[in-house]
Each structure stands twice: as structure tokens, then as C-alpha cells.
Protein backbone atom coordinates (compact mmCIF):
# COMPACT_ATOMS: atom_id res chain seq x y z
CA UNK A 1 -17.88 -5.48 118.61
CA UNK A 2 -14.16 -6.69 119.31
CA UNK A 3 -12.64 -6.72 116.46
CA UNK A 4 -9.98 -9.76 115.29
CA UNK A 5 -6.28 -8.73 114.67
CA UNK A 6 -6.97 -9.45 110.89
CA UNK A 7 -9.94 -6.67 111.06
CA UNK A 8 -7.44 -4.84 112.91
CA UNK A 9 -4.96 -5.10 109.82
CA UNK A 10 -7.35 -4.34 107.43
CA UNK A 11 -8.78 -1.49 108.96
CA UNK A 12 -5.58 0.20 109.75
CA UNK A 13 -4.40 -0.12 105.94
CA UNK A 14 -7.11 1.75 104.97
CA UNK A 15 -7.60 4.30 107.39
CA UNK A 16 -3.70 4.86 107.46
CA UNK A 17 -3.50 5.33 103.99
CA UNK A 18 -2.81 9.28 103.29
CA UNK A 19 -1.55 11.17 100.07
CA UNK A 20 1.91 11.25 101.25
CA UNK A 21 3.26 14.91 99.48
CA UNK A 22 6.93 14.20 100.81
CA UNK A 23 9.07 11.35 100.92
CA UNK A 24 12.80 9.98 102.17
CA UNK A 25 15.80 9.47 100.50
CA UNK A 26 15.53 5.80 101.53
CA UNK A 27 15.33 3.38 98.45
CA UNK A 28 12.80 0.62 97.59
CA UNK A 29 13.44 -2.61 97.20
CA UNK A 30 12.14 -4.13 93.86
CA UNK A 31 11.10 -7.21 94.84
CA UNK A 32 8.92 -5.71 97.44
CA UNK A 33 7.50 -3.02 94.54
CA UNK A 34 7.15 -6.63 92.25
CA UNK A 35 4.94 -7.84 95.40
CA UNK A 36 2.89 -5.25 95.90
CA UNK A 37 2.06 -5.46 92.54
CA UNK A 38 1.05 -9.02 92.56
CA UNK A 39 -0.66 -8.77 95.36
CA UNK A 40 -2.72 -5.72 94.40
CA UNK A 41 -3.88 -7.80 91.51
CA UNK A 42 -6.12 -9.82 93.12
CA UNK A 43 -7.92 -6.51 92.51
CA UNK A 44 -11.46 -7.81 90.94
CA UNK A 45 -12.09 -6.97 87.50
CA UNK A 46 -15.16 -7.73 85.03
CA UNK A 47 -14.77 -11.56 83.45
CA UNK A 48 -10.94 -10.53 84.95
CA UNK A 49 -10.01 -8.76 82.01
CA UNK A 50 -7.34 -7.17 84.08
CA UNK A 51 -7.31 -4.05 82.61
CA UNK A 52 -4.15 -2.40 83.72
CA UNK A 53 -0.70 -1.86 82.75
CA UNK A 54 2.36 -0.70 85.35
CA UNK A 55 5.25 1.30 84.30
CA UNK A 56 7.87 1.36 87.49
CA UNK A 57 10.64 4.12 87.24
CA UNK A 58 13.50 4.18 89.47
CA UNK A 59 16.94 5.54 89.48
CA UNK A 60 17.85 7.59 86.31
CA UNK A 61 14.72 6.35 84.67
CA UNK A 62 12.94 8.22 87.22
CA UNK A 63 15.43 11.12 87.16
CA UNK A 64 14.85 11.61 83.31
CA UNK A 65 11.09 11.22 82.84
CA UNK A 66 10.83 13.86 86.01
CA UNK A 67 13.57 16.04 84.29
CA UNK A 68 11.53 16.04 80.31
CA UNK A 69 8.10 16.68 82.32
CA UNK A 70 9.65 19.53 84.60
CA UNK A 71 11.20 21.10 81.64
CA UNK A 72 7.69 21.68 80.09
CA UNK A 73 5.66 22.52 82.68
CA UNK A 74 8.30 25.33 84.14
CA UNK A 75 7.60 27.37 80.24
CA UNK A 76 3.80 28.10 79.94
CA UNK A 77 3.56 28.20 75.88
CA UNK A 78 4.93 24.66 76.10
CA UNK A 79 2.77 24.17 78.67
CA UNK A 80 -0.79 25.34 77.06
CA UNK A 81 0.36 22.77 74.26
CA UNK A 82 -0.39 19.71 76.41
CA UNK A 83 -3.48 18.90 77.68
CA UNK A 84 -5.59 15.54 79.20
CA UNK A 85 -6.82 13.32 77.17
CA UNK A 86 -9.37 12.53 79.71
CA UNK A 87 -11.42 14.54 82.28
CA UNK A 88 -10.85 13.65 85.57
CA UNK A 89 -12.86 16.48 87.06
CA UNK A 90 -16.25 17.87 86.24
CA UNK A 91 -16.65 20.54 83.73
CA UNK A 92 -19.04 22.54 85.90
CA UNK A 93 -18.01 22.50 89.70
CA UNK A 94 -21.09 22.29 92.07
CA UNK A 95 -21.91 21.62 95.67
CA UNK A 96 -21.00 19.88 97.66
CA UNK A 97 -17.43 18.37 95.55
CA UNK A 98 -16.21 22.16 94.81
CA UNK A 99 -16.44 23.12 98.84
CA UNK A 100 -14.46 19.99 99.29
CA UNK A 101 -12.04 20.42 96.93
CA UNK A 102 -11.02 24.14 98.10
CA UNK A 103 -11.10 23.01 102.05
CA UNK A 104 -8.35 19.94 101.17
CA UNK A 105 -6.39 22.91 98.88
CA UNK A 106 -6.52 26.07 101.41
CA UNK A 107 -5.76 23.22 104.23
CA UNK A 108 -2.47 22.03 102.31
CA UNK A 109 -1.52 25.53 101.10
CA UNK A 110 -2.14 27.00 104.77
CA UNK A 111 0.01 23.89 106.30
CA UNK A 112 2.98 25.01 103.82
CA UNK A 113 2.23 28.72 104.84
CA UNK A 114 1.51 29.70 101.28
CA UNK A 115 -1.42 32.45 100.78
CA UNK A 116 -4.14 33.14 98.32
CA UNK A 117 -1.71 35.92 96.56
CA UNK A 118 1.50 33.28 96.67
CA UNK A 119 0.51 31.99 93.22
CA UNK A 120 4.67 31.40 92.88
CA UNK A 121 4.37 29.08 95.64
CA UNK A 122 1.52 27.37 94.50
CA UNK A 123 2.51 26.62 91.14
CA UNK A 124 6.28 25.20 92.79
CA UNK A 125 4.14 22.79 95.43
CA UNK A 126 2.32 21.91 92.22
CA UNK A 127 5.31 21.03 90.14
CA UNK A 128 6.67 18.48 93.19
CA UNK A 129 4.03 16.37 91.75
CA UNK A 130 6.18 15.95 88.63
CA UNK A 131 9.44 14.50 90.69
CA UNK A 132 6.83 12.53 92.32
CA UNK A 133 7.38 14.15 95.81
CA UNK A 134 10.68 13.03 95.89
CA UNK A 135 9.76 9.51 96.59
CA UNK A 136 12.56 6.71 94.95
CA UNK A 137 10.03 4.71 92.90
CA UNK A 138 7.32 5.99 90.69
CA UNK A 139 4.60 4.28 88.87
CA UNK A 140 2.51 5.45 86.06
CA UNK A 141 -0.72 3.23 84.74
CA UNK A 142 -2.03 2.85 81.61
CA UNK A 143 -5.21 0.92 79.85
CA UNK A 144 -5.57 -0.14 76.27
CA UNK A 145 -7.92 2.52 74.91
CA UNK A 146 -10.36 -0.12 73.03
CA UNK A 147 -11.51 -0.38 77.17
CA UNK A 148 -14.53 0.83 78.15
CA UNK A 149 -16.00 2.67 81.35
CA UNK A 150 -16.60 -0.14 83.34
CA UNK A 151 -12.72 -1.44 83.19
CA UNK A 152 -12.11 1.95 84.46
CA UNK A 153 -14.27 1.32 87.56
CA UNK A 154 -11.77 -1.59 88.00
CA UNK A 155 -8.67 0.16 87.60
CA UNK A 156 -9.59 2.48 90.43
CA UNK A 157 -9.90 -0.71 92.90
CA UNK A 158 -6.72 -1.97 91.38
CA UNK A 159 -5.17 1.46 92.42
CA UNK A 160 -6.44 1.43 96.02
CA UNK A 161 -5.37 -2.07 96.32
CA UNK A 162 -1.92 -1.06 95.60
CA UNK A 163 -2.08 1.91 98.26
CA UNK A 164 -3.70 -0.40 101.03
CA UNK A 165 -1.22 -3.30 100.24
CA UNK A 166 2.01 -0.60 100.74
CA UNK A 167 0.88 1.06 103.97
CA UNK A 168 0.27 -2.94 105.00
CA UNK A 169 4.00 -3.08 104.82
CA UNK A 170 5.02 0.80 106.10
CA UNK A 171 5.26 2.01 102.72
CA UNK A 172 3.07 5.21 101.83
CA UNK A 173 1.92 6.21 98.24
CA UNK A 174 0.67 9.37 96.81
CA UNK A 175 -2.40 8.96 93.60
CA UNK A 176 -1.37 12.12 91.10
CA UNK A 177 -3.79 12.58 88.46
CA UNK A 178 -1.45 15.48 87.37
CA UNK A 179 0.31 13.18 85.21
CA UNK A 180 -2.25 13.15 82.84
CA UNK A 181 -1.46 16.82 81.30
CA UNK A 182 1.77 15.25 79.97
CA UNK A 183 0.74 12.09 78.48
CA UNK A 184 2.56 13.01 75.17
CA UNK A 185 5.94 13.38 76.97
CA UNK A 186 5.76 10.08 79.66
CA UNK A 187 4.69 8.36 76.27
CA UNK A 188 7.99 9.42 74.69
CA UNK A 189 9.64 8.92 77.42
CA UNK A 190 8.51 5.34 78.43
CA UNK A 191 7.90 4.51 74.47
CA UNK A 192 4.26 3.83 75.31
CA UNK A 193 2.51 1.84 72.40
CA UNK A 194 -0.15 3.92 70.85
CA UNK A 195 -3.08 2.00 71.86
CA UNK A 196 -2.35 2.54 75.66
CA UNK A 197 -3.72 5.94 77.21
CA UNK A 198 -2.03 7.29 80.69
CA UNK A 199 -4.36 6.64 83.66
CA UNK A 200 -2.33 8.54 85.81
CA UNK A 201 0.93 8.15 88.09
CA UNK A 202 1.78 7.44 91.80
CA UNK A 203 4.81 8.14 93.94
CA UNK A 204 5.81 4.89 96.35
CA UNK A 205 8.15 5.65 99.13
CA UNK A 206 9.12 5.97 102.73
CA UNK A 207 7.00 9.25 104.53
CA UNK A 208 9.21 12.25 105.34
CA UNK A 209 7.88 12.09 109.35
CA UNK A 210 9.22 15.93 109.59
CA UNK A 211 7.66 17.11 106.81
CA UNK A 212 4.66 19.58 107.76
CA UNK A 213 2.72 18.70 104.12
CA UNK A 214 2.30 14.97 105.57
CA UNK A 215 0.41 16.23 108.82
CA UNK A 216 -2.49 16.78 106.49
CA UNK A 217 -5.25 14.33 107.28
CA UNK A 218 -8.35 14.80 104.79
CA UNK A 219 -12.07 14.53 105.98
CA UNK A 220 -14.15 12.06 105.49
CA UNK A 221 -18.24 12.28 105.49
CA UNK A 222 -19.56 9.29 108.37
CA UNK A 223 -22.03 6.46 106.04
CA UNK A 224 -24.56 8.14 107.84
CA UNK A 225 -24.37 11.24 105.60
CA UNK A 226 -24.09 9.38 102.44
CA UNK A 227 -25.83 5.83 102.91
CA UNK A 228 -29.28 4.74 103.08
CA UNK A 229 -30.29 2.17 104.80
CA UNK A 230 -33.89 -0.05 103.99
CA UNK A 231 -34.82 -2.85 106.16
């Protein structure tokens, strides 16, 4: 099947779109954040209750939530104190999501040449999450926590809207669950109202082309491994 240069588009959004783990000193511009952002919310949602909520951070806004988070997460007892309020990851890890989850870590760690026994440099690559891979702009979602599970489903389309609708204009994005540990300090921080709950963040920049980390290119499992098909 030929495909039309608007398939073309569309399928080169999607299968562009990488967790980017390093990113330029080149700036955003905020009108082009504001559009992604209005674009991306053509996202569908049930009876379009629109269930999500955008904090952008940029210059020392940016510099200061990354600084409060950094400084608890370098001292372990301060550390231990903060937890999810969520789980994002199964309690009990089982085949096949726990085989895929080490291959994507040992891949990344192997790319950045750290080692099983390099738990220094493991906990460091770890921390870059928390100046969002040096990318200039930085997002962080929340949702009003009288939502249930279904306005989650939609926030996650929401989410890869935003990611498909940056790489459509050569911007790359990174999704960072590892916000979530420090919900209590971006809520400080960004004077969150209590009845809003941290999804998670997301770093929005310009891809560091000579950075090794962004060579990483994840697998995927073909439909016919995971789809069934009744005629």
C-alpha cells in the first residue's frame, strides 16, 4: 500500500518519538510549548472532562524546582521520607514486563558504559531525571484526585499526544514517572492546590545528536505477537 504524505507524517511522529535522556542548550519558544499544548488537547477524553492540568517550568523556575528535588534525593534519610502516592509499576514483577524492563535498563546502562557493580553511576544517570535531562522546558501534570481510573486512561493519550505533536515539529520529549517520589516538594514548589495529585513530569527540548544515551532505540513486539485477529 502507498502510503499518502499525511500517513507519512503521522507515522513518522510516532515511530520517531524516543525518550530523549539528553538535550541542548537551545531554548524553547513559548508560544510553540502554548501550541503543542493546544493541539495535544484534542486528546479524547470521556464526556471531555479533560482531565489534565500542565505546569510549564522554564528559566529559574526550572532551575529551582530541579535544585529543591536534587537536594533531597542526593541525602537518602530525606530520601526514604518521600514516597509515590501512586503505583506506577506492579507490586510483583512477572514475565514477560520484568525481562523487558531489565533489557531497556542493561541496554541504557551498557550504552553509558556503566556496569552491574557501578551503583554510583547508576544512581547519578538516575538523578538527570530530576534536571529533566537538561532540556530548557519542563512540564509536570497533574489531575484533580476526585478522578477516577478511566480519566487516567485519558491522560495517558493526552501525554502521547503531546510527544507525537513535538517530534511533528523536531522537538523531542522524555515521559519521567520519577517525578512522582517527590510530589510533596514539586507541590511546594509549584504551590499545587491540595486536591491535585502529580501524574508525573516530562522534559521538552532539542536532542543532544552527540549524545551516546539518545542512540538507544527500545523494542517493540510486531501486532502479530500481541493481537488477535477474528474474521
Amino acid at each position: 500500500m502507498i502510503k499518502t504524505p499525511q500517513q507519512e507524517a503521522v507515522d513518522a511522529a510516532i515511530t520517531s518519538r524516543r525518550s530523549i535522556r539528553a538535550f541542548l542548550d537551545r531554548p524553547v519558544d513559548r508560544l510553540d510549548v502554548e501550541r503543542i499544548l493546544d493541539v495535544a488537547a484534542r486528546a479524547p477524553s470521556g464526556t471531555n472532562t479533560q482531565p489534565w492540568k500542565v505546569y510549564v517550568v522554564t528559566g529559574q523556575a526550572r532551575q529551582d524546582l530541579c535544585a529543591a528535588i536534587q537536594a533531597v534525593n542526593a541525602d537518602p534519610e530525606q530520601a526514604r521520607q518521600h514516597t509515590e502516592e501512586y503505583a506506577y509499576y506492579p507490586r510483583e514483577w512477572v514475565s514477560p514486563f520484568v525481562d523487558r524492563r531489565r533489557k531497556v535498563g542493561w541496554d541504557l546502562y551498557s550504552l553509558l558504559g556503566l556496569t552491574r557493580d557501578n551503583k554510583a553511576g547508576m544512581a547519578a544517570q538516575h538523578a538527570r531525571n530530576y534536571e529533566f535531562f537538561g532540556a530548557p522546558v519542563g512540564l509536570v501534570f497533574t489531575i484533580d484526585r476526585i478522578l477516577e481510573q478511566g480519566s487516567w486512561l485519558d491522560y495517558g493519550m493526552f501525554l502521547q499526544s503531546i510527544m507525537v505533536v513535538a517530534r511533528g515539529r523536531g522537538l523531542d520529549t522524555c515521559p519521567q514517572a520519577a517525578f512522582t517520589q517527590y510530589h510533596r516538594v514539586i507541590a511546594e514548589q509549584l504551590q499545587l492546590p491540595e486536591n491535585e495529585m502529580v501524574v508525573c513530569g516530562m522534559a521538552l527540548g532539542w536532542a543532544d545528536p552527540e549524545k551516546i544515551e539518545n542512540s538507544l532505540v527500545t523494542e517493540r513486539e510486531p501486532a502479530s505477537k500481541f493481537a488477535r485477529f477474528f474474521d
